[in-house]
N, C-alpha and C. Protein backbone atom coordinates (compact mmCIF):
# COMPACT_ATOMS: atom_id res chain seq x y z
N UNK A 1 115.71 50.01 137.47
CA UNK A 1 114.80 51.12 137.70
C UNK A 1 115.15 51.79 139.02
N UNK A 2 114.94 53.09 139.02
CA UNK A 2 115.33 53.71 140.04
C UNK A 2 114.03 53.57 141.06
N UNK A 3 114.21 53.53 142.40
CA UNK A 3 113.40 53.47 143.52
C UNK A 3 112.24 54.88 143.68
N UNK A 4 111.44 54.63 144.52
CA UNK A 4 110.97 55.58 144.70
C UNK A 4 110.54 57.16 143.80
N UNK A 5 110.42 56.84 142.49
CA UNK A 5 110.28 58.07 141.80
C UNK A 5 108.93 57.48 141.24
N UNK A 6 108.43 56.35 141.24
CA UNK A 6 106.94 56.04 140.86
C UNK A 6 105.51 57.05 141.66
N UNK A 7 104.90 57.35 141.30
CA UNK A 7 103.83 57.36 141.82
C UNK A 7 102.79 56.21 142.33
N UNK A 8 102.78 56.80 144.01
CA UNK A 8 101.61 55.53 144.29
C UNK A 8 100.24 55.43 143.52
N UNK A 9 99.61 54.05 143.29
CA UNK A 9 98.69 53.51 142.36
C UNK A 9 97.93 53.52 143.52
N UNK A 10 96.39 53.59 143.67
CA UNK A 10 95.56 53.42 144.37
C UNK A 10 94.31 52.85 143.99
N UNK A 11 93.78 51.75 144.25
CA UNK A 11 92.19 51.38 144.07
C UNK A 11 91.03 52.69 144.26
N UNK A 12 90.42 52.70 142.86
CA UNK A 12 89.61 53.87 142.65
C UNK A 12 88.54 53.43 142.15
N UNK A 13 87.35 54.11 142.57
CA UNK A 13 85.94 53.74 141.74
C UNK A 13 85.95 54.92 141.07
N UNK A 14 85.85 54.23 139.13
CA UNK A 14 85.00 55.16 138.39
C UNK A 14 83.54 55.04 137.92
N UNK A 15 82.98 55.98 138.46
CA UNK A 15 81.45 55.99 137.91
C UNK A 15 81.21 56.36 136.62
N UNK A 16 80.55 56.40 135.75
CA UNK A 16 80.32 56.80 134.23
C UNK A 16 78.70 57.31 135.08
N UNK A 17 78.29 58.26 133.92
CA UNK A 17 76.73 58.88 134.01
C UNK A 17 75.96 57.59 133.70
N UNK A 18 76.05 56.79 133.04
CA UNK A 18 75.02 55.98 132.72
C UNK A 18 74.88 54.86 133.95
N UNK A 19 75.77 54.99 135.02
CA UNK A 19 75.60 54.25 135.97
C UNK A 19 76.47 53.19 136.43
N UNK A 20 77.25 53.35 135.28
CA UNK A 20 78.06 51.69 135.75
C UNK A 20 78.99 52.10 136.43
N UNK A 21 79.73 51.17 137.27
CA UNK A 21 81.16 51.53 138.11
C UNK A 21 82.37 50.60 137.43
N UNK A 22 83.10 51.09 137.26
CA UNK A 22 84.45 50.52 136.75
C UNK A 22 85.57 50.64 138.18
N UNK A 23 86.45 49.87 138.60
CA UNK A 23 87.11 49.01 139.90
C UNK A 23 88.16 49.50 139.08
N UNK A 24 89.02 50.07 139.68
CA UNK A 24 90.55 49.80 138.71
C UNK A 24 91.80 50.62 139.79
N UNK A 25 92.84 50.89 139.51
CA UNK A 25 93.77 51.78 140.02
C UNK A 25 94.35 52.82 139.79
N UNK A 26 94.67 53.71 140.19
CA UNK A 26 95.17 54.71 139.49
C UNK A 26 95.81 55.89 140.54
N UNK A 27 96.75 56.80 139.94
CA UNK A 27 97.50 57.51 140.22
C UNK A 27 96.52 58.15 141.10
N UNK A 28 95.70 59.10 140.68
CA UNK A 28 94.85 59.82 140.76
C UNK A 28 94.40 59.89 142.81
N UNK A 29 94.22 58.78 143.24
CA UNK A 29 93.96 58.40 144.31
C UNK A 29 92.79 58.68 144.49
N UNK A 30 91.82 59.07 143.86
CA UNK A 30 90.23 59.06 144.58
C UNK A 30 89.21 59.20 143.41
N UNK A 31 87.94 58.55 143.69
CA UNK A 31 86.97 58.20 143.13
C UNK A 31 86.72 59.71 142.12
N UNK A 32 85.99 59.13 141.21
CA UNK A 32 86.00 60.26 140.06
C UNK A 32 84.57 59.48 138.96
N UNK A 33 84.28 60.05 138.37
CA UNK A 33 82.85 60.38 137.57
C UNK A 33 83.16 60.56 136.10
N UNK A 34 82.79 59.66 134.89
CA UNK A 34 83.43 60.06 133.65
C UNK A 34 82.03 60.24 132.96
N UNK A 35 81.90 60.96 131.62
CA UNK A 35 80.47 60.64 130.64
C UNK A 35 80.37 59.73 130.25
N UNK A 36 81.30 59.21 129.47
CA UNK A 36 81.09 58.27 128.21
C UNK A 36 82.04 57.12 129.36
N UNK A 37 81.54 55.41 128.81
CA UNK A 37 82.29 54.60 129.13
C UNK A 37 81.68 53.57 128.20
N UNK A 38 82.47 52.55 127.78
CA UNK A 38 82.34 51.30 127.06
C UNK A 38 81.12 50.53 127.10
N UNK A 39 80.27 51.05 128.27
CA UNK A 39 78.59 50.09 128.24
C UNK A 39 77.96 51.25 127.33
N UNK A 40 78.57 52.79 127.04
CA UNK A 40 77.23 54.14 127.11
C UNK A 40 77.95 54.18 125.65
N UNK A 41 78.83 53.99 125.44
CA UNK A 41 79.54 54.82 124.11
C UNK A 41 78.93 54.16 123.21
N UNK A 42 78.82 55.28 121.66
CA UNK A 42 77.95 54.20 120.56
C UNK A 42 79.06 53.70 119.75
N UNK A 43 80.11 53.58 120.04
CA UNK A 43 81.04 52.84 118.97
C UNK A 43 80.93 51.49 119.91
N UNK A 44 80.66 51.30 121.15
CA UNK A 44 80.95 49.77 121.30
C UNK A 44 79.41 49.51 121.61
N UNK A 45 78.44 50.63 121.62
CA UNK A 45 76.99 49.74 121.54
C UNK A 45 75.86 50.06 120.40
N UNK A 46 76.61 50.60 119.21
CA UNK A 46 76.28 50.58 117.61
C UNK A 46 74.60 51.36 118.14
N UNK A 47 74.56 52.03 119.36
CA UNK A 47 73.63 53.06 119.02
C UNK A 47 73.71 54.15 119.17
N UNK A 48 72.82 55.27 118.82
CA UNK A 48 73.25 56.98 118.14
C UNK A 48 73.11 57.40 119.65
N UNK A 49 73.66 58.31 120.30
CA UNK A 49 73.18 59.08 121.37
C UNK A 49 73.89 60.58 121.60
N UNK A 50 72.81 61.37 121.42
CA UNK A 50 73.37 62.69 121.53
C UNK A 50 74.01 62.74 122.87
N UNK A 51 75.51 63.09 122.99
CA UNK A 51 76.07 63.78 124.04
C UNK A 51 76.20 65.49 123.87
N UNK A 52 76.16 66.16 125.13
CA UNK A 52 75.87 66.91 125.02
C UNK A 52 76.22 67.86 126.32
N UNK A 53 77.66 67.70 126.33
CA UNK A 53 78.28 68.31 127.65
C UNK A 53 78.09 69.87 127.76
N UNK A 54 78.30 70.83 126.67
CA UNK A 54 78.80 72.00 127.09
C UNK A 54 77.28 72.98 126.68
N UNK A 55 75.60 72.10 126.57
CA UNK A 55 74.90 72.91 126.22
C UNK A 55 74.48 73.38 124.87
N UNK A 56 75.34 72.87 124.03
CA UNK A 56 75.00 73.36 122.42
C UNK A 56 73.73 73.04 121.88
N UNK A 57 72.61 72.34 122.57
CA UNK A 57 71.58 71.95 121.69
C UNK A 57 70.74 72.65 122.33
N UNK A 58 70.79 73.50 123.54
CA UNK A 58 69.85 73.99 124.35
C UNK A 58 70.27 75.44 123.73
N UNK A 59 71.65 76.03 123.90
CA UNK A 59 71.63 77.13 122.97
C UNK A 59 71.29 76.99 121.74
N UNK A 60 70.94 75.83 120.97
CA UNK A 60 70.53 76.04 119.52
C UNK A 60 68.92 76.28 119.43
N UNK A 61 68.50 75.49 120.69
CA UNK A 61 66.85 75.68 120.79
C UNK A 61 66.63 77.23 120.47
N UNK A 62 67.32 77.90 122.04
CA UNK A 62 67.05 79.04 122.34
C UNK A 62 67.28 79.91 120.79
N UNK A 63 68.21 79.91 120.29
CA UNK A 63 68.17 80.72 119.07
C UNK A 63 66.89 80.36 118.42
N UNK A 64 66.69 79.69 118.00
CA UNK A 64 65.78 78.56 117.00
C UNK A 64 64.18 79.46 117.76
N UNK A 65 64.16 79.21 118.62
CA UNK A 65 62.66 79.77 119.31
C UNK A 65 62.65 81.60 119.38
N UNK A 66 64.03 82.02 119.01
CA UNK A 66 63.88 83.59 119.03
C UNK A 66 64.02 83.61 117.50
N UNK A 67 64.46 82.75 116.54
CA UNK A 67 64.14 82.64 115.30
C UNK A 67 62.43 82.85 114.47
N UNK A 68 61.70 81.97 115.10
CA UNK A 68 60.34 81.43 115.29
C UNK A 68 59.48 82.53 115.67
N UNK A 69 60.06 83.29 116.99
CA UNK A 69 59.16 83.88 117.14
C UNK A 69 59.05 85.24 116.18
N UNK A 70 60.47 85.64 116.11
CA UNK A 70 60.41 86.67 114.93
C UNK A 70 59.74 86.22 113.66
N UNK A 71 59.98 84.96 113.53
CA UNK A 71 58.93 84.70 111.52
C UNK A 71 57.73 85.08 111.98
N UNK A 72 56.97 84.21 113.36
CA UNK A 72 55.73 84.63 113.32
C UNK A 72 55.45 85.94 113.49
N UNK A 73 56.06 86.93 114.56
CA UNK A 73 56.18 88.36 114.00
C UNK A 73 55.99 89.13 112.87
N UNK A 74 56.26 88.58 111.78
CA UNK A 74 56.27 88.97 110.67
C UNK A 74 55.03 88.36 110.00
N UNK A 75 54.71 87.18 109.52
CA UNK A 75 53.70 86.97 109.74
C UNK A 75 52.32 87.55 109.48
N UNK A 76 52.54 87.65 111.19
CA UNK A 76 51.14 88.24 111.50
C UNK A 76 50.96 89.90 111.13
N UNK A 77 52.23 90.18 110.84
CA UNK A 77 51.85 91.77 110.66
C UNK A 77 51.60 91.39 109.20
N UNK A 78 52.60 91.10 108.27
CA UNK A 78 52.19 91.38 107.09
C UNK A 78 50.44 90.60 106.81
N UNK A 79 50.05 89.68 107.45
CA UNK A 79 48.03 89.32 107.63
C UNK A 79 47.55 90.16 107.95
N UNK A 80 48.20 91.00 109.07
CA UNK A 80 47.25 91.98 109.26
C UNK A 80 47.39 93.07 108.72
N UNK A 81 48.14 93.73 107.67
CA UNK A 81 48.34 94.62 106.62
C UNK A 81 47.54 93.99 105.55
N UNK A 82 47.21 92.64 105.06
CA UNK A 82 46.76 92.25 103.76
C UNK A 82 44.79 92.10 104.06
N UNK A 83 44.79 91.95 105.78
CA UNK A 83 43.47 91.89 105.80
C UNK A 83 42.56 93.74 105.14
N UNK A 84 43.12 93.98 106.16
CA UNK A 84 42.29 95.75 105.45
C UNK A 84 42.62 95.82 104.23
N UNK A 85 43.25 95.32 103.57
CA UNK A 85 43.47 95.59 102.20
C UNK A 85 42.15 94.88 101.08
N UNK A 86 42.47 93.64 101.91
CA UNK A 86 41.24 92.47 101.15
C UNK A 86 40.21 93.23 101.57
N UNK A 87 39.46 93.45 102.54
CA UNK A 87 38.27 93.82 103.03
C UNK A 87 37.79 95.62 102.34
N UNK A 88 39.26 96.10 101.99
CA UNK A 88 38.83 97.21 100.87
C UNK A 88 38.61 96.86 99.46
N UNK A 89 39.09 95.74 99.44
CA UNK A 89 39.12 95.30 97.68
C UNK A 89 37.65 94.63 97.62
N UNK A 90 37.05 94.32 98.96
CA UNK A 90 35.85 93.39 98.94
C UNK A 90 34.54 94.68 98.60
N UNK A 91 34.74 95.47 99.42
CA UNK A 91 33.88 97.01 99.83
C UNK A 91 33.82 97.81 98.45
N UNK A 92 34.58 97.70 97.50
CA UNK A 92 34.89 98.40 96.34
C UNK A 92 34.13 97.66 95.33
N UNK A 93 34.42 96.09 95.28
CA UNK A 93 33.52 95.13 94.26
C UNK A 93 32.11 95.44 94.48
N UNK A 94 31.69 95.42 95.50
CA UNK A 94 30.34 95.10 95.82
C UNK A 94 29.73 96.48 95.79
C-alpha cells in the first residue's frame, strides 16, 4: 500500500434524534447528528414510527384543513339556500 494517501480517521460522537450517542471513527473529523439509528429505526425495533423530515404531513394537514373548510363552505350555503325554501314550503301548507 502506498503511504500517506489514506485519510486521517478520527474519534467522533454521533448523536441520533432519539438521543443515543454512538462512539466510533471516522473520516469526517467532527461530531455530527443523524435521524434514524438502530435503537429508533422500526426494522430493528418492530415498531411503526412516522418519520417525517421534509414536512409532508404538515403540508398534507394544511391542504386537508383548506379542503374542510371549503366543504363546510358549501355546506352551509347550500342550508342556507334550503332553509328559506323549507320555511316557504311550510308558509304555503298552512
Amino acid at each position: 500500500m502506498k503511504e500517506k494517501i489514506h485519510p486521517q480517521s478520527k474519534p467522533v460522537n454521533i448523536t441520533c434524534t432519539c438521543g443515543a450517542v454512538i462512539n466510533t471513527i471516522s473520516t469526517l473529523g467532527k461530531d455530527f447528528t443523524i435521524e434514524l439509528c438502530s435503537k429508533c429505526h422500526p426494522f430493528f425495533t418492530g415498531k411503526q414510527r412516522l418519520v417525517d423530515t421534509t414536512g409532508r404531513v404538515e403540508r398534507f394537514q394544511k391542504r386537508y384543513e383548506k379542503f374542510n373548510a371549503t366543504q363546510k363552505n358549501k355546506t352551509t350555503k347550500v342550508e342556507a339556500e334550503a332553509k328559506p325554501e323549507a320555511e316557504e314550503k311550510k308558509n304555503e301548507e298552512q
